[in-house]
Structures are given as structure tokens and as C-alpha cells.
PDB file of N, CA and C in Angstrom:
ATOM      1  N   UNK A   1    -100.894  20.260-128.278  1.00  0.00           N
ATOM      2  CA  UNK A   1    -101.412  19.069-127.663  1.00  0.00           C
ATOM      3  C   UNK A   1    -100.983  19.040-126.203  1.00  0.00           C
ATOM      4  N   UNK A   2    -102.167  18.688-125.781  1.00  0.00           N
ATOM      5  CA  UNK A   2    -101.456  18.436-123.928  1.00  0.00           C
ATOM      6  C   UNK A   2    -101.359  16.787-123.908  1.00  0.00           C
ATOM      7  N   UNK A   3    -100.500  16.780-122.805  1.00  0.00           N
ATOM      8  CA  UNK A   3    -100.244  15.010-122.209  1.00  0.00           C
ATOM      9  C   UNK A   3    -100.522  15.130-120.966  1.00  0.00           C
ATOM     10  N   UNK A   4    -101.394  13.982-120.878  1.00  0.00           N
ATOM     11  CA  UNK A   4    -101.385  13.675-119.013  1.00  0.00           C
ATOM     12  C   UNK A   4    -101.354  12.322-118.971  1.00  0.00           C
ATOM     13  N   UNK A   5    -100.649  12.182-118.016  1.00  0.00           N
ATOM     14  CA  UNK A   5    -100.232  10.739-117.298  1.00  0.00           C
ATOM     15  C   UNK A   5    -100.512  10.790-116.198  1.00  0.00           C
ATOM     16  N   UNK A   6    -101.582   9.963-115.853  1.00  0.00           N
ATOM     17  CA  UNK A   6    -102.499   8.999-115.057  1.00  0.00           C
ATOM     18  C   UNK A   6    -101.308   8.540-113.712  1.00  0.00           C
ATOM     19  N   UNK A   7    -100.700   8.920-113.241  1.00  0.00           N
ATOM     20  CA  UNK A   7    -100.048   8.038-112.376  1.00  0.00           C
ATOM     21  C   UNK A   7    -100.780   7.033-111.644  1.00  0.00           C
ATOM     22  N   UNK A   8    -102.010   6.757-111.181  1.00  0.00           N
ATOM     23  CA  UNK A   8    -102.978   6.186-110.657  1.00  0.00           C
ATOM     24  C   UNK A   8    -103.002   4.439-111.803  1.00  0.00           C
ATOM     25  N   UNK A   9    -103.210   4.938-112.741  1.00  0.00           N
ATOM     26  CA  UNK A   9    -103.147   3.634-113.687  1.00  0.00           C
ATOM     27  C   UNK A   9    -101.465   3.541-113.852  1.00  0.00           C
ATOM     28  N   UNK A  10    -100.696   4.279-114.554  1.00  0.00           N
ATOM     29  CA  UNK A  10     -99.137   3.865-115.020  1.00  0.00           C
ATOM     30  C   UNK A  10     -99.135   2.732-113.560  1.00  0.00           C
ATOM     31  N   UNK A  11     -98.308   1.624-114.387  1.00  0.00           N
ATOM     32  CA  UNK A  11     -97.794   0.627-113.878  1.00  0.00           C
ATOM     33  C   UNK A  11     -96.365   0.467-114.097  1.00  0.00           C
ATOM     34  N   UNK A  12     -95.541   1.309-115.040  1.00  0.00           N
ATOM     35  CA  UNK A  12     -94.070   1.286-114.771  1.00  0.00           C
ATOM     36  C   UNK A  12     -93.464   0.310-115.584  1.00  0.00           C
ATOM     37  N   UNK A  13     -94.263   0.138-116.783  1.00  0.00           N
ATOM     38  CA  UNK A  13     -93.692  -0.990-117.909  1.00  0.00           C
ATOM     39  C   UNK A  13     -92.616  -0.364-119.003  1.00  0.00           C
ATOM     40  N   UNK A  14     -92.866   1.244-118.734  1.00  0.00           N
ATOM     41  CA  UNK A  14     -91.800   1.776-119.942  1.00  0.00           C
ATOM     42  C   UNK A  14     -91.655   1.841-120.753  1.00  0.00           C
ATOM     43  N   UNK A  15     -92.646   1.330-121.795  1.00  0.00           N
ATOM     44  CA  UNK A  15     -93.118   1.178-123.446  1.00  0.00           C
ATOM     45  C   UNK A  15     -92.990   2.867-123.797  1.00  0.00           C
ATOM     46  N   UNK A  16     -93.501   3.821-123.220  1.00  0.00           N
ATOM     47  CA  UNK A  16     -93.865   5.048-123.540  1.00  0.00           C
ATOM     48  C   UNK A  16     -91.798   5.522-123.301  1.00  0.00           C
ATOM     49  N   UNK A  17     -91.392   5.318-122.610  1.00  0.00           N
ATOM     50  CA  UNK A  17     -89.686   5.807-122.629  1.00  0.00           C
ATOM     51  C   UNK A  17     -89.243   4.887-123.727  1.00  0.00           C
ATOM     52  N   UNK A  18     -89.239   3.878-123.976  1.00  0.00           N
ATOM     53  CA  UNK A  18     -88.949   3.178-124.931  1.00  0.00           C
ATOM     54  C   UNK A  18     -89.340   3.665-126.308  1.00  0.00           C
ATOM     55  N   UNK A  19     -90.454   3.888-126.673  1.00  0.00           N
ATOM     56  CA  UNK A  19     -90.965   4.381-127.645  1.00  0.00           C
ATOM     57  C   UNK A  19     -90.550   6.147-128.139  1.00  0.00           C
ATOM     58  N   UNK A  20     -90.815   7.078-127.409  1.00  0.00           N
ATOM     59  CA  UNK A  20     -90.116   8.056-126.969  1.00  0.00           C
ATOM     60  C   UNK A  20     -89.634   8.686-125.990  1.00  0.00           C
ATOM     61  N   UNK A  21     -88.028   8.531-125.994  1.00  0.00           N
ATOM     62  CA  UNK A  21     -87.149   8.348-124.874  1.00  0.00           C
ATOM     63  C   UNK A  21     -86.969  10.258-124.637  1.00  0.00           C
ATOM     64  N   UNK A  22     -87.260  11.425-125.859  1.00  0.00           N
ATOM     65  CA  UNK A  22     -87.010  12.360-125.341  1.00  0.00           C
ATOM     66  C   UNK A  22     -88.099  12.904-124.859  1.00  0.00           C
ATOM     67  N   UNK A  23     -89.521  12.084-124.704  1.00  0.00           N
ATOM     68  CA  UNK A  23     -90.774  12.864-124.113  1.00  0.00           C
ATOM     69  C   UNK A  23     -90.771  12.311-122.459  1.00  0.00           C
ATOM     70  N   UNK A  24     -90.701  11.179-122.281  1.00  0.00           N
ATOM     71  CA  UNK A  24     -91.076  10.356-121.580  1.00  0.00           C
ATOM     72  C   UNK A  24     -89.929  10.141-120.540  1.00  0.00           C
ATOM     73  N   UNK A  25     -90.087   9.426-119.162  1.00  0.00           N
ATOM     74  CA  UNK A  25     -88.800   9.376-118.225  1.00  0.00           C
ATOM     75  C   UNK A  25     -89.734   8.639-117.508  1.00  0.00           C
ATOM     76  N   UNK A  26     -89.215   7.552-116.483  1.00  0.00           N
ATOM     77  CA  UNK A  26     -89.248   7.112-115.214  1.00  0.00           C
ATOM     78  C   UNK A  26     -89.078   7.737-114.303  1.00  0.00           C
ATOM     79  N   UNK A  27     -89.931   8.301-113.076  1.00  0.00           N
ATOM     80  CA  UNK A  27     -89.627   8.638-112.224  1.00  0.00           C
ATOM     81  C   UNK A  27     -89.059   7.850-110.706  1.00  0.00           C
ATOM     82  N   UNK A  28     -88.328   9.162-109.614  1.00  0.00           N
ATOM     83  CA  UNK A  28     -88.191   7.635-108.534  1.00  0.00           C
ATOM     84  C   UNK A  28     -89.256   6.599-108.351  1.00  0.00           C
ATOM     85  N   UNK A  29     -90.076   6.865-108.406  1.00  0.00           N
ATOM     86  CA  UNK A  29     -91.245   5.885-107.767  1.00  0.00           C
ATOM     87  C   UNK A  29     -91.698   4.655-109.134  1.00  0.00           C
ATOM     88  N   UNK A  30     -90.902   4.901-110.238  1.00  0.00           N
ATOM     89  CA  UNK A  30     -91.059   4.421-111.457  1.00  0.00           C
ATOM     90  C   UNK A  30     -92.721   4.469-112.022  1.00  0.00           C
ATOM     91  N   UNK A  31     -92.795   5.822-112.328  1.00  0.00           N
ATOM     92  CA  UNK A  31     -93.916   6.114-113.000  1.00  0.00           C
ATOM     93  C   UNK A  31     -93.829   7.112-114.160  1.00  0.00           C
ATOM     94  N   UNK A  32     -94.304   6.902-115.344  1.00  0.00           N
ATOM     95  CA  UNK A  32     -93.889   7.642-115.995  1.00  0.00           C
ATOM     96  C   UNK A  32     -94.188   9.109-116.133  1.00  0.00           C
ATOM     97  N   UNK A  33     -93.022  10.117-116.120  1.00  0.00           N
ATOM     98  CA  UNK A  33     -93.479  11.093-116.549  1.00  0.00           C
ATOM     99  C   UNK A  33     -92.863  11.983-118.007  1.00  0.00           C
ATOM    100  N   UNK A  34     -93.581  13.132-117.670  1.00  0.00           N
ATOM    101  CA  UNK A  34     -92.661  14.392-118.734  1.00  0.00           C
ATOM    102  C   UNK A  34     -91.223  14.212-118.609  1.00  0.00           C
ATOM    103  N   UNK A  35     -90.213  13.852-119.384  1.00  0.00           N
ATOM    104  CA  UNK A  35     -88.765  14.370-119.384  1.00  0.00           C
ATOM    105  C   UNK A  35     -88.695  15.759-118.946  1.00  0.00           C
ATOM    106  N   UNK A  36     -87.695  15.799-117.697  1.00  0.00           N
ATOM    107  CA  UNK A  36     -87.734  17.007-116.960  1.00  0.00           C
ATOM    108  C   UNK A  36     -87.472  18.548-117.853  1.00  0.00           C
ATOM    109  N   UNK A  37     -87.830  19.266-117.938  1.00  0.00           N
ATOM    110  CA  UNK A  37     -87.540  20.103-118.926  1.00  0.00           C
ATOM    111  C   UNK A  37     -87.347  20.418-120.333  1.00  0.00           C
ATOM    112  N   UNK A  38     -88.144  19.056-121.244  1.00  0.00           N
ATOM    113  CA  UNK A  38     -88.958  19.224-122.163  1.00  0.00           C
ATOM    114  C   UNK A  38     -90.059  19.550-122.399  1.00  0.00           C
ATOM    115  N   UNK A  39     -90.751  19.683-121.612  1.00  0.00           N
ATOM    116  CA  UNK A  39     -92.091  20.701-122.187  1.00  0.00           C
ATOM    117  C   UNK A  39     -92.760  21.634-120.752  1.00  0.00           C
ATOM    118  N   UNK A  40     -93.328  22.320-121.392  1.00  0.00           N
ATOM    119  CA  UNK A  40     -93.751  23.381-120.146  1.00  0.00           C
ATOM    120  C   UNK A  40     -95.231  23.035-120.034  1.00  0.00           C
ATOM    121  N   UNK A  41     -95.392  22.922-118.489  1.00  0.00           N
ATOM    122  CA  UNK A  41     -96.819  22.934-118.581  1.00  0.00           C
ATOM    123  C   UNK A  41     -98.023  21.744-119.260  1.00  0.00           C
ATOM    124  N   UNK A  42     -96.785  20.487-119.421  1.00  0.00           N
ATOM    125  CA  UNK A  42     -97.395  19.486-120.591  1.00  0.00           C
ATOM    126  C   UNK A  42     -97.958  19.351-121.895  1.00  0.00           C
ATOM    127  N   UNK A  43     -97.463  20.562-122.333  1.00  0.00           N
ATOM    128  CA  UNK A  43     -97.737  20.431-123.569  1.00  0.00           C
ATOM    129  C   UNK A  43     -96.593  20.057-124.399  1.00  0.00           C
ATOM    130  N   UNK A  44     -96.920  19.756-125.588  1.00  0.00           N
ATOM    131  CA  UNK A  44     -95.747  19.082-126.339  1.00  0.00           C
ATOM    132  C   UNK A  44     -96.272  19.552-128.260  1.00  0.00           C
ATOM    133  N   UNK A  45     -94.965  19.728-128.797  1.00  0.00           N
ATOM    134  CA  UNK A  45     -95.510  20.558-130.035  1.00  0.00           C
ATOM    135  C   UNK A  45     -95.931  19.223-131.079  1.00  0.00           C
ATOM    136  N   UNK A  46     -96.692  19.682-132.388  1.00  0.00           N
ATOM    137  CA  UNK A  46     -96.926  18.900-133.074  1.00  0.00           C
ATOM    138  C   UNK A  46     -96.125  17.803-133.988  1.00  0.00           C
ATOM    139  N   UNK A  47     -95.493  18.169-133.731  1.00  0.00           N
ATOM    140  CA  UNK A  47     -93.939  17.809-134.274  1.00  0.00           C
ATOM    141  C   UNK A  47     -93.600  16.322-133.608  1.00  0.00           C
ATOM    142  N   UNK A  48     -94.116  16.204-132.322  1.00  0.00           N
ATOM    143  CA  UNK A  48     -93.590  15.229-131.231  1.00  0.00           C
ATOM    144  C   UNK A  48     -94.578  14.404-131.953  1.00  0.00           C
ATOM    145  N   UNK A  49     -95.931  14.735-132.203  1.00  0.00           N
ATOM    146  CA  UNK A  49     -97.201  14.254-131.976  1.00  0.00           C
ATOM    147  C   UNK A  49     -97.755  12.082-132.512  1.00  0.00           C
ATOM    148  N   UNK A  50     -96.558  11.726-133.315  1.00  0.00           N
ATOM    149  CA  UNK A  50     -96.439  10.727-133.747  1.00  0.00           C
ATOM    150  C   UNK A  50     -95.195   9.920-132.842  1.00  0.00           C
ATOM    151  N   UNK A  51     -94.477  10.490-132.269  1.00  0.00           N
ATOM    152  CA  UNK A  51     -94.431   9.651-131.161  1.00  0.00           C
ATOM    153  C   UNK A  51     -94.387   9.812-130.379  1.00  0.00           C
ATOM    154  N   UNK A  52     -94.993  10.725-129.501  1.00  0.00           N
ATOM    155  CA  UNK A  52     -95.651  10.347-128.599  1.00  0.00           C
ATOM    156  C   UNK A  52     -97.388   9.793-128.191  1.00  0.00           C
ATOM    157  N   UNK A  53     -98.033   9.955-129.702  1.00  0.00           N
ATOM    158  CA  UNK A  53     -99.243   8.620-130.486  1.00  0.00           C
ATOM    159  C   UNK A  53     -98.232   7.336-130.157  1.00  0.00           C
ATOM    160  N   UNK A  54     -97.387   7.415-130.586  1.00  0.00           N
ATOM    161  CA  UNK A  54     -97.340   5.672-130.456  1.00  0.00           C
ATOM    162  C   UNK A  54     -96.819   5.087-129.013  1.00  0.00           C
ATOM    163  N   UNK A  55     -96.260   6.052-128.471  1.00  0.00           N
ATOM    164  CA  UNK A  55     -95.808   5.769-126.764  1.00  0.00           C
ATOM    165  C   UNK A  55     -96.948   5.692-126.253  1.00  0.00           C
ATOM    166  N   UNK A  56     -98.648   6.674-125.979  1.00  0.00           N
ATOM    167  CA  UNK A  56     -99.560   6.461-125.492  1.00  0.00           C
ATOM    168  C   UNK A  56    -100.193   4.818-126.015  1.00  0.00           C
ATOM    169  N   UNK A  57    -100.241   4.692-127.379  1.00  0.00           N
ATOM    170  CA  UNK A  57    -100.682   3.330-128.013  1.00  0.00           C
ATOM    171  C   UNK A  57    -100.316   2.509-127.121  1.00  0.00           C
ATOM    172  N   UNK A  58     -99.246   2.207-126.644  1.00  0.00           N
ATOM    173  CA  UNK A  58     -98.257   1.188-126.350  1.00  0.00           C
ATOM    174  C   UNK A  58     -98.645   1.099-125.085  1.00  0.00           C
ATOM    175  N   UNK A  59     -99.060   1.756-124.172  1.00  0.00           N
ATOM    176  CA  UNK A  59     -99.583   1.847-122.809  1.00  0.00           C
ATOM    177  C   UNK A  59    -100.197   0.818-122.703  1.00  0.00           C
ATOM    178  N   UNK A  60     -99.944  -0.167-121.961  1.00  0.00           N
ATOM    179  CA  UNK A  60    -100.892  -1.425-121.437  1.00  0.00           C
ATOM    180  C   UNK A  60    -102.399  -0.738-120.929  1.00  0.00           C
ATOM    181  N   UNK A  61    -101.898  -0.119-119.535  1.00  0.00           N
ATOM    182  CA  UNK A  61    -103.587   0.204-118.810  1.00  0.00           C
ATOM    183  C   UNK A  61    -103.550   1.326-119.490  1.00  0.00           C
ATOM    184  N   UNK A  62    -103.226   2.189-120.620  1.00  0.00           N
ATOM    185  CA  UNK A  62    -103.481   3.605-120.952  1.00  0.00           C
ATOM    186  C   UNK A  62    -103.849   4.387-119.909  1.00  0.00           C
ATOM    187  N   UNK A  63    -102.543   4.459-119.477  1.00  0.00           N
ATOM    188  CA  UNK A  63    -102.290   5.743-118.060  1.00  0.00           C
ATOM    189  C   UNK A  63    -101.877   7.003-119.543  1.00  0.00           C
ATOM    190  N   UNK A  64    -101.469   7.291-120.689  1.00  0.00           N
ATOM    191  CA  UNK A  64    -101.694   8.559-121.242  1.00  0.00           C
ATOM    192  C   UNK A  64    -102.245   9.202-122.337  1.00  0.00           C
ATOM    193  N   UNK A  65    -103.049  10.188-121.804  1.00  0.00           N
ATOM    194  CA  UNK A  65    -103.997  11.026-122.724  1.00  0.00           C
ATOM    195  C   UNK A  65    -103.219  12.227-123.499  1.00  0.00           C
ATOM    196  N   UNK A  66    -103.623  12.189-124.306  1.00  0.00           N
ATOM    197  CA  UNK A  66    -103.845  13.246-125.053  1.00  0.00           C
ATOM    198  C   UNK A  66    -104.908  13.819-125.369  1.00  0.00           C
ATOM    199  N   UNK A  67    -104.369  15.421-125.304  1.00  0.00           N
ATOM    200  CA  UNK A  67    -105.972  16.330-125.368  1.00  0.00           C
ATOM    201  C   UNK A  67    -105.863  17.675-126.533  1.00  0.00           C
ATOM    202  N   UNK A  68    -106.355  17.621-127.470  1.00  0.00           N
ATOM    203  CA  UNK A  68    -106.624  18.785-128.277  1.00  0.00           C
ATOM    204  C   UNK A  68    -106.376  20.293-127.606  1.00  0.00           C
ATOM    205  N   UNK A  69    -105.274  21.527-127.477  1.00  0.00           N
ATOM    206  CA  UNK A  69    -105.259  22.442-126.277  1.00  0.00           C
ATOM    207  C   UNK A  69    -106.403  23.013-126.946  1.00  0.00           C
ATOM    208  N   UNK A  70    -106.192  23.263-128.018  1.00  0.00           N
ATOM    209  CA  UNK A  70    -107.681  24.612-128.782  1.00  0.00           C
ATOM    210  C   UNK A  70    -109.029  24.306-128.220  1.00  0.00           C
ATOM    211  N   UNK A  71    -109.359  22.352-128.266  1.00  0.00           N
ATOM    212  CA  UNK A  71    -110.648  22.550-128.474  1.00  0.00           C
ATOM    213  C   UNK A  71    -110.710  21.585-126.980  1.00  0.00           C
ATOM    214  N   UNK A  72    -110.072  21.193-126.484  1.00  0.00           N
ATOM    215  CA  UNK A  72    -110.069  20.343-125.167  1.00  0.00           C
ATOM    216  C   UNK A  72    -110.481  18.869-125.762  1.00  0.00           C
ATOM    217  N   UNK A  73    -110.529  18.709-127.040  1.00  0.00           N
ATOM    218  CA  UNK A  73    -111.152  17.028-127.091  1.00  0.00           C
ATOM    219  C   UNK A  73    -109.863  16.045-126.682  1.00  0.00           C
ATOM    220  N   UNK A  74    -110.059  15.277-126.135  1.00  0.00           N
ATOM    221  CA  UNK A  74    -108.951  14.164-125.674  1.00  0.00           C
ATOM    222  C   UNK A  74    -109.134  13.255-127.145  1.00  0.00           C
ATOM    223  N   UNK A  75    -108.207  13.038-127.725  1.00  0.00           N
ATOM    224  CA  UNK A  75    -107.242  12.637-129.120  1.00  0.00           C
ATOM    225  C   UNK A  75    -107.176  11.163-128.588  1.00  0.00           C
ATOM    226  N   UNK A  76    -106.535  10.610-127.779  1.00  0.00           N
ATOM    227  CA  UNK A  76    -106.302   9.162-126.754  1.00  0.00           C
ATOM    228  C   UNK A  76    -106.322   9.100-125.737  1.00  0.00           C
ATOM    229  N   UNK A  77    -106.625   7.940-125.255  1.00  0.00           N
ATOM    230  CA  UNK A  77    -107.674   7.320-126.314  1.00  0.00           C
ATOM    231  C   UNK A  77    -109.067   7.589-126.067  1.00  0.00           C
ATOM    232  N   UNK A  78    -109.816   7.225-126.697  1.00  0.00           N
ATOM    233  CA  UNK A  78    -110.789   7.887-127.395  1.00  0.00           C
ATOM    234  C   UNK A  78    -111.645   6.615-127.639  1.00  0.00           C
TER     235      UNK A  78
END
């Protein structure tokens, strides 16, 4: 699964670090990103895949997607 975060929409509410604190991080500018050196390249294994579903859920403006890597379909939202 890939993740992308929208910095353009993220507004810096933190539901997604809250929800999962080892995917997710605040950056300086308080936007969320990848935890620095948990995943390469944004992808994240299936394993994560339920929470970091419920950290994207939780997104007010849904600044994050998820995307199928095999088939490219975006998973969330949808």
C-alpha cells in the first residue's frame, strides 16, 4: 500500500499521530507526515494497513490517501 499526504489540505489536527503514532509524525511546519524512517518511499506493509485505515478515516479534510501499489486504485477515500 502507498500513503500520500496532501500537505495542501492537512490542517495539523493530529488525529492520524494520535491514531497511529508509529506511522504518522508532525512536522516543523505541523503537517503531517511519514515517521522519519519508517517506511521507504511511502509505502507501508499490510500489517500497518488497519491503522493506518483508521488514521486516514479520522482526517477531517482527508489530506490521506491510500493507493493499491499492484493495481494503483486509491483504497481512501474513495
Amino acid at each position: 500500500m502507498r500513503i500520500k499526504v496532501d500537505r495542501d489540505l492537512c490542517t495539523g489536527i493530529a488525529s492520524c499521530v494520535a491514531l497511529a503514532p508509529d506511522v504518522f509524525e508532525l512536522d516543523d511546519e505541523m503537517k503531517a507526515v511519514l515517521k522519519a524512517g519508517k517506511f521507504t518511499e511511502d509505502y507501508a506493509s499490510t500489517t500497518d494497513y488497519d491503522a493506518i485505515l483508521a488514521a486516514a478515516m479520522s482526517c477531517p479534510p482527508r489530506a490521506i490517501f491510500l493507493i493499491d501499489e499492484e493495481t494503483g486504485e486509491q483504497l481512501f477515500p474513495n
